[in-house]
C-alpha atoms as a PDB file:
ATOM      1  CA  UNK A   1       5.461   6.410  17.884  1.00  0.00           C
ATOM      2  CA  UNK A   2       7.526   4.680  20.651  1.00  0.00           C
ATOM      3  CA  UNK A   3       6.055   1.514  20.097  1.00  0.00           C
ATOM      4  CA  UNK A   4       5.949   1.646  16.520  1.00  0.00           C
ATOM      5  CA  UNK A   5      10.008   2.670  16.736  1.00  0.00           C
ATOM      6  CA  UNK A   6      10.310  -0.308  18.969  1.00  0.00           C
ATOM      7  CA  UNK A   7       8.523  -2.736  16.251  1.00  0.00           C
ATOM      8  CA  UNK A   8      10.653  -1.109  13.292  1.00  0.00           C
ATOM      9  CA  UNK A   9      13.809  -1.326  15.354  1.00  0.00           C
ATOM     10  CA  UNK A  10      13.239  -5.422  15.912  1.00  0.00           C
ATOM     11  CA  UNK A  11      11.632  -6.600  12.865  1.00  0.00           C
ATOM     12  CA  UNK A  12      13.184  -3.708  10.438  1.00  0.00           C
ATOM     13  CA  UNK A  13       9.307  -2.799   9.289  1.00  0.00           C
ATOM     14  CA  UNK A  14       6.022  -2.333  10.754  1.00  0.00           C
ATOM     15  CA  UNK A  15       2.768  -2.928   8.610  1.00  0.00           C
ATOM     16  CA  UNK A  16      -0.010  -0.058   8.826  1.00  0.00           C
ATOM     17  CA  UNK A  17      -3.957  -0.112   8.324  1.00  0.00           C
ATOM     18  CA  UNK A  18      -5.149   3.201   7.608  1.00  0.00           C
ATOM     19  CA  UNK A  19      -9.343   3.154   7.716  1.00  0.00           C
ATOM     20  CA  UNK A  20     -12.367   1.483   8.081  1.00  0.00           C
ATOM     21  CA  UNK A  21     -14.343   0.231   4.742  1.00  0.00           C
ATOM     22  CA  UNK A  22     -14.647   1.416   1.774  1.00  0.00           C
ATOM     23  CA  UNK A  23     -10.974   3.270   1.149  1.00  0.00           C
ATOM     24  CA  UNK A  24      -8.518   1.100   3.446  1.00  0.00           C
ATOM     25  CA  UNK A  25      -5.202   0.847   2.705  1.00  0.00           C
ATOM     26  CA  UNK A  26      -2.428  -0.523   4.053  1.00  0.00           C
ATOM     27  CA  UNK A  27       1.499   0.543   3.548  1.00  0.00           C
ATOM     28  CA  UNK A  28       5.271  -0.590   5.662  1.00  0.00           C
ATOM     29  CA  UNK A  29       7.499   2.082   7.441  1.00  0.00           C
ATOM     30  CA  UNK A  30      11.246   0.505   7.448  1.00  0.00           C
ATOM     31  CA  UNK A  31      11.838  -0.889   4.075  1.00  0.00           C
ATOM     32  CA  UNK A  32      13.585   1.839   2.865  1.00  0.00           C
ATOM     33  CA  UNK A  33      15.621   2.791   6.182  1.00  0.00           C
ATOM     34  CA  UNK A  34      16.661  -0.743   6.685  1.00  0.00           C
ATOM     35  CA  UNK A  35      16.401  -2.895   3.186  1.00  0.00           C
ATOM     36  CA  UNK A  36      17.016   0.034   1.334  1.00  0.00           C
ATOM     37  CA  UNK A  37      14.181  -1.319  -0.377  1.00  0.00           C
ATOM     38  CA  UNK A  38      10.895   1.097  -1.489  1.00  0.00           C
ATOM     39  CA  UNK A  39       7.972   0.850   0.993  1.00  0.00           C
ATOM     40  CA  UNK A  40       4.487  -1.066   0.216  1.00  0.00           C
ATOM     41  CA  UNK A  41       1.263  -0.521   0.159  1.00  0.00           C
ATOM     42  CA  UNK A  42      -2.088  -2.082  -1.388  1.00  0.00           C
ATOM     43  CA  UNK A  43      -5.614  -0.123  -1.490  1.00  0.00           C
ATOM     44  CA  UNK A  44      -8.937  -1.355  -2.856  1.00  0.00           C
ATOM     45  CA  UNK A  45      -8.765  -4.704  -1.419  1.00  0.00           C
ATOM     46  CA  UNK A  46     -10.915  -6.588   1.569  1.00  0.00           C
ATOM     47  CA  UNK A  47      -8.809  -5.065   5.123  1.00  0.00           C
ATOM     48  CA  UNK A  48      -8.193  -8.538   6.341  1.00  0.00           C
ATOM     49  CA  UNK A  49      -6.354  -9.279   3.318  1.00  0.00           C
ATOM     50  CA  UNK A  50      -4.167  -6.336   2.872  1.00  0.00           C
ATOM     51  CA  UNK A  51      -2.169  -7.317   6.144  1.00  0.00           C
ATOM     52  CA  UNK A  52      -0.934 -10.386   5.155  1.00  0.00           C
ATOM     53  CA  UNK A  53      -0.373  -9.620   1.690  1.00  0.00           C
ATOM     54  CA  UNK A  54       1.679  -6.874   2.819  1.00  0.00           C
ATOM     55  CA  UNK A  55       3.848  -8.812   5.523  1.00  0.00           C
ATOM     56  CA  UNK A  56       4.021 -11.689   3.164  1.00  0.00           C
ATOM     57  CA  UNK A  57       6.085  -9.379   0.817  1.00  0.00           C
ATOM     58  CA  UNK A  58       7.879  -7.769   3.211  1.00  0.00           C
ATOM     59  CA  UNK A  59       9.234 -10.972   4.519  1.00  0.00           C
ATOM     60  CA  UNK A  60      10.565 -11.458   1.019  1.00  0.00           C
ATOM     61  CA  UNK A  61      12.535  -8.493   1.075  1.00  0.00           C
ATOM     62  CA  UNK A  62      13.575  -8.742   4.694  1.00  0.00           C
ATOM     63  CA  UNK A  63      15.256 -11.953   3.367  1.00  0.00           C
ATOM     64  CA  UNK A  64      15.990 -11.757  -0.256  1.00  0.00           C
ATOM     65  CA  UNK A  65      16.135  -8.130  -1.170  1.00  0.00           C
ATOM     66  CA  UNK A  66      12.932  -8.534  -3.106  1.00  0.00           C
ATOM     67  CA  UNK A  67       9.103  -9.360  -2.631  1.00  0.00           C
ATOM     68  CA  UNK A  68       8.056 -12.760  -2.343  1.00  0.00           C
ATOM     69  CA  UNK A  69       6.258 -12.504  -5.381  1.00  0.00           C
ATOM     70  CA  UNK A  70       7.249 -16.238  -6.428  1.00  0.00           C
ATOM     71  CA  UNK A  71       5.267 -17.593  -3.647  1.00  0.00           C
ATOM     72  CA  UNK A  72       2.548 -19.967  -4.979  1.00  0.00           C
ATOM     73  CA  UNK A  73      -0.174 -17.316  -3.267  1.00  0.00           C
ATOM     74  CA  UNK A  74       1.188 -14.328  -4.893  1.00  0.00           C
ATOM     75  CA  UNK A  75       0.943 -15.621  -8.709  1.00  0.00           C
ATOM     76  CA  UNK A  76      -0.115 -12.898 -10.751  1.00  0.00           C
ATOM     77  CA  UNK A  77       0.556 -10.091  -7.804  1.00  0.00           C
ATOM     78  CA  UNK A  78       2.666  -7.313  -9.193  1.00  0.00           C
ATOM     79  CA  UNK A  79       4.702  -4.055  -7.657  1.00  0.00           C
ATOM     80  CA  UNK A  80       4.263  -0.804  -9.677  1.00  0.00           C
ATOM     81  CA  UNK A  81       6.339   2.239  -8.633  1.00  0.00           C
ATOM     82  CA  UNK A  82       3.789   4.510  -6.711  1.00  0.00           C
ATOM     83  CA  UNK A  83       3.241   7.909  -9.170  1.00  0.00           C
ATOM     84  CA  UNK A  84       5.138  11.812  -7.098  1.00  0.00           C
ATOM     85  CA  UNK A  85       1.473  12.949  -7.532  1.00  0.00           C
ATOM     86  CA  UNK A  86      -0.003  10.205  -4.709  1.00  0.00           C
ATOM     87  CA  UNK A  87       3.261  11.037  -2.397  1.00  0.00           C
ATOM     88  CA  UNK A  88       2.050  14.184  -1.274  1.00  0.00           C
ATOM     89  CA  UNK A  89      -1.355  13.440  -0.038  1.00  0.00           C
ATOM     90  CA  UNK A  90      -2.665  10.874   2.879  1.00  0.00           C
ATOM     91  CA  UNK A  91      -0.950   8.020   2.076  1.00  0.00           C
ATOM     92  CA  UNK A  92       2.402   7.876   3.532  1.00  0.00           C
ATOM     93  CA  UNK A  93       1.586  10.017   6.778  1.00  0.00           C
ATOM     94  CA  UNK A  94       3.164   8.263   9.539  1.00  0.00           C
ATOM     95  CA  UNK A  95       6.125   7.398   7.056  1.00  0.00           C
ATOM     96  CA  UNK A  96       6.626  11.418   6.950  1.00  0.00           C
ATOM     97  CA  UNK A  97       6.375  11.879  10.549  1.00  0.00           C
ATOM     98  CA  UNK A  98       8.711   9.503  11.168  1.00  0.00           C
ATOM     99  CA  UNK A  99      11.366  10.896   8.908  1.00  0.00           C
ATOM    100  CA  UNK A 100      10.422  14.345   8.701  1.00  0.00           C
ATOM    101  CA  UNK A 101       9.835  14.384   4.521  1.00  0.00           C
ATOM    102  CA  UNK A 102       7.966  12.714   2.341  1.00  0.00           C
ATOM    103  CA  UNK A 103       8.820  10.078   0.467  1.00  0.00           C
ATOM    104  CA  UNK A 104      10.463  11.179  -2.861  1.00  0.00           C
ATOM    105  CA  UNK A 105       9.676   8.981  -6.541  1.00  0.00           C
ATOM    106  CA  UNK A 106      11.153   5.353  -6.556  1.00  0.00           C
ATOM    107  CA  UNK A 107      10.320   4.575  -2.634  1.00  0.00           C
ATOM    108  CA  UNK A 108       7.047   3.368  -3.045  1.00  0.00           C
ATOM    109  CA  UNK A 109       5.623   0.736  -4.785  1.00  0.00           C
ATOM    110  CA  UNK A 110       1.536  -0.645  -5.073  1.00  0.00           C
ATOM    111  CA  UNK A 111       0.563  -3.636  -4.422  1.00  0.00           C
ATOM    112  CA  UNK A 112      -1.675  -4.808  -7.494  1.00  0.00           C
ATOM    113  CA  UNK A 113      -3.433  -8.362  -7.098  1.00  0.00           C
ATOM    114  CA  UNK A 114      -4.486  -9.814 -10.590  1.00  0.00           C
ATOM    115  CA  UNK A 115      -8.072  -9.569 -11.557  1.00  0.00           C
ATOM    116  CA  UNK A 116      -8.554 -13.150 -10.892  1.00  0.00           C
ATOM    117  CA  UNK A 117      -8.411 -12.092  -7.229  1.00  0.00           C
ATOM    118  CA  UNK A 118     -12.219  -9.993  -7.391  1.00  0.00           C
ATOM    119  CA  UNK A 119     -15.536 -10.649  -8.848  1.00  0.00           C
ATOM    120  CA  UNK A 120     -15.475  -9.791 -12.480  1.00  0.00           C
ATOM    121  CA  UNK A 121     -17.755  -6.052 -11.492  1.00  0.00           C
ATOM    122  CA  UNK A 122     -14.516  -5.409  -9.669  1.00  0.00           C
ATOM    123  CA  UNK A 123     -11.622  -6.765 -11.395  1.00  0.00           C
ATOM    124  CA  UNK A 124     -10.443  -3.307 -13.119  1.00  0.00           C
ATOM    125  CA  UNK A 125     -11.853  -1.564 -10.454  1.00  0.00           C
ATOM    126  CA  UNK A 126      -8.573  -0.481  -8.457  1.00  0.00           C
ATOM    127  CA  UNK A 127      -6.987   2.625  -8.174  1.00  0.00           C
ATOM    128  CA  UNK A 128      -3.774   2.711  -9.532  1.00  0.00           C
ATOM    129  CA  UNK A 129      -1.360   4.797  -7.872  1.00  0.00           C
ATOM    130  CA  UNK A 130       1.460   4.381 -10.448  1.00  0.00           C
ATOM    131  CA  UNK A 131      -0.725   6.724 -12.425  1.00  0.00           C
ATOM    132  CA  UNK A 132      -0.983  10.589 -12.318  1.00  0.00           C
ATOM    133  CA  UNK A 133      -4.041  11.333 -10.186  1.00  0.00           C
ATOM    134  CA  UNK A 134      -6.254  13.377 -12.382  1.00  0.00           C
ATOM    135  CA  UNK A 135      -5.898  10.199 -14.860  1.00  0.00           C
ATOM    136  CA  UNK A 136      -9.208   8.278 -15.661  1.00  0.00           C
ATOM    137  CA  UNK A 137      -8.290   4.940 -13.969  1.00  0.00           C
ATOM    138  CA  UNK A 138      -7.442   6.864 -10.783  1.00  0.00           C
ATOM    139  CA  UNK A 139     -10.874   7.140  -8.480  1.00  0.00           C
ATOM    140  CA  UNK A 140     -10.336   8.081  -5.361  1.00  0.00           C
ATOM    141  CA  UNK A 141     -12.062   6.025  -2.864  1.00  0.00           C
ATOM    142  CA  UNK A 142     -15.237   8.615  -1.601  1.00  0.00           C
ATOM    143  CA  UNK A 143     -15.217  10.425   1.233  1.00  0.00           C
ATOM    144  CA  UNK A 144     -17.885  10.406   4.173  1.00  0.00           C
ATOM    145  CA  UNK A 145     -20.047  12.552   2.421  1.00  0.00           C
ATOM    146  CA  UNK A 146     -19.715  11.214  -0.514  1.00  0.00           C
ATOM    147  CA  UNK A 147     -20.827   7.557   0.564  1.00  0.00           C
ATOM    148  CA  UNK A 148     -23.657   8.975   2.990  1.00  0.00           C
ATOM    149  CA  UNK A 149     -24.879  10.730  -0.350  1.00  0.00           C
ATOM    150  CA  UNK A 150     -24.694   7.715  -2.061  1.00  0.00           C
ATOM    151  CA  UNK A 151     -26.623   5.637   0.870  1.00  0.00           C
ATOM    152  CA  UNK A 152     -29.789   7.483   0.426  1.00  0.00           C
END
C-alpha cells in the first residue's frame, strides 16, 4: 500500500491489473481523490491492452478533466457509468481499502471498446457493468471451477 500511496501521491493515479486470463480487469485508484473525476476500469479485453487503454484515458483527465477519448486510437471507445449493483463485489477492492468505503454510484465508469475492436464471435460479448447484474447481457467471467469444468 506504501508504494502504491507513493505512485498515487506523484502521478495523482495508479493503474491496477486484477487476474490472470479469462476475467482480467483493470481499474485507477486517484481519479476521484485528485481529478475529482470517477475512476476507470475495462474487463473482457486482451490484459496487455487494458493497461494502456486505461493510462491513455487517465492522462486525458489528468490534463483536461476528461478522457482522451478524441485520440485517433480511442475512436469509437466509450465511458458508461459503472451500475451500484457491480460496486459491492470484487471490483473496486484496493479502491475500498484505500478509502475505507466503497465507491458510491457516479464514481465509476467502464471502459467499452467498439465492436470493431474483437472478432465478430466476440464483438457483443462484453460484460457490461452499467447494467444491473442479474441482467441478460451481464455474464460474469467463470470462475476456476467453472473453466476447469469447461476444459474437459
Amino acid at each position: 500500500m506504501r508504494a502504491l500511496d507513493l505512485q498515487i501521491r506523484v502521478h495523482g493515479w495508479v493503474v491496477l491489473t486484477v487476474g490472470e486470463g479469462e476475467g482480467t480487469f483493470t481499474y485507477t485508484v486517484g481519479l476521484v481523490e485528485h481529478y475529482d473525476h470517477p475512476e476507470l476500469i475495462v474487463v473482457d479485453l486482451a490484459r496487455e491492452h487494458q493497461y494502456e487503454l486505461i493510462n491513455t484515458l487517465a492522462k486525458g483527465v489528468a490534463a483536461r478533466g476528461r478522457p482522451a477519448l478524441d485520440l485517433p486510437s480511442m475512436r469509437g471507445v466509450r465511458c458508461v457509468e459503472v451500475h451500484a449493483d457491480h460496486l459491492q463485489g470484487d471490483y473496486f477492492g484496493t479502491w475500498s481499502n484505500r478509502y475505507g468505503r466503497l465507491l458510491q454510484p457516479g464514481e465509476a465508469l467502464q471502459v467499452v471498446p467498439p465492436p470493431s475492436w474483437f472478432c465478430a464471435c466476440h464483438a457483443n460479448a462484453m460484460r457490461r457493468l452499467d447494467l444491473p447484474a442479474g441482467s441478460p447481457r451481464f455474464r460474469p467471467a467463470p470462475n476456476r471451477a467453472q473453466r476447469r469444468r469447461r476444459g474437459r
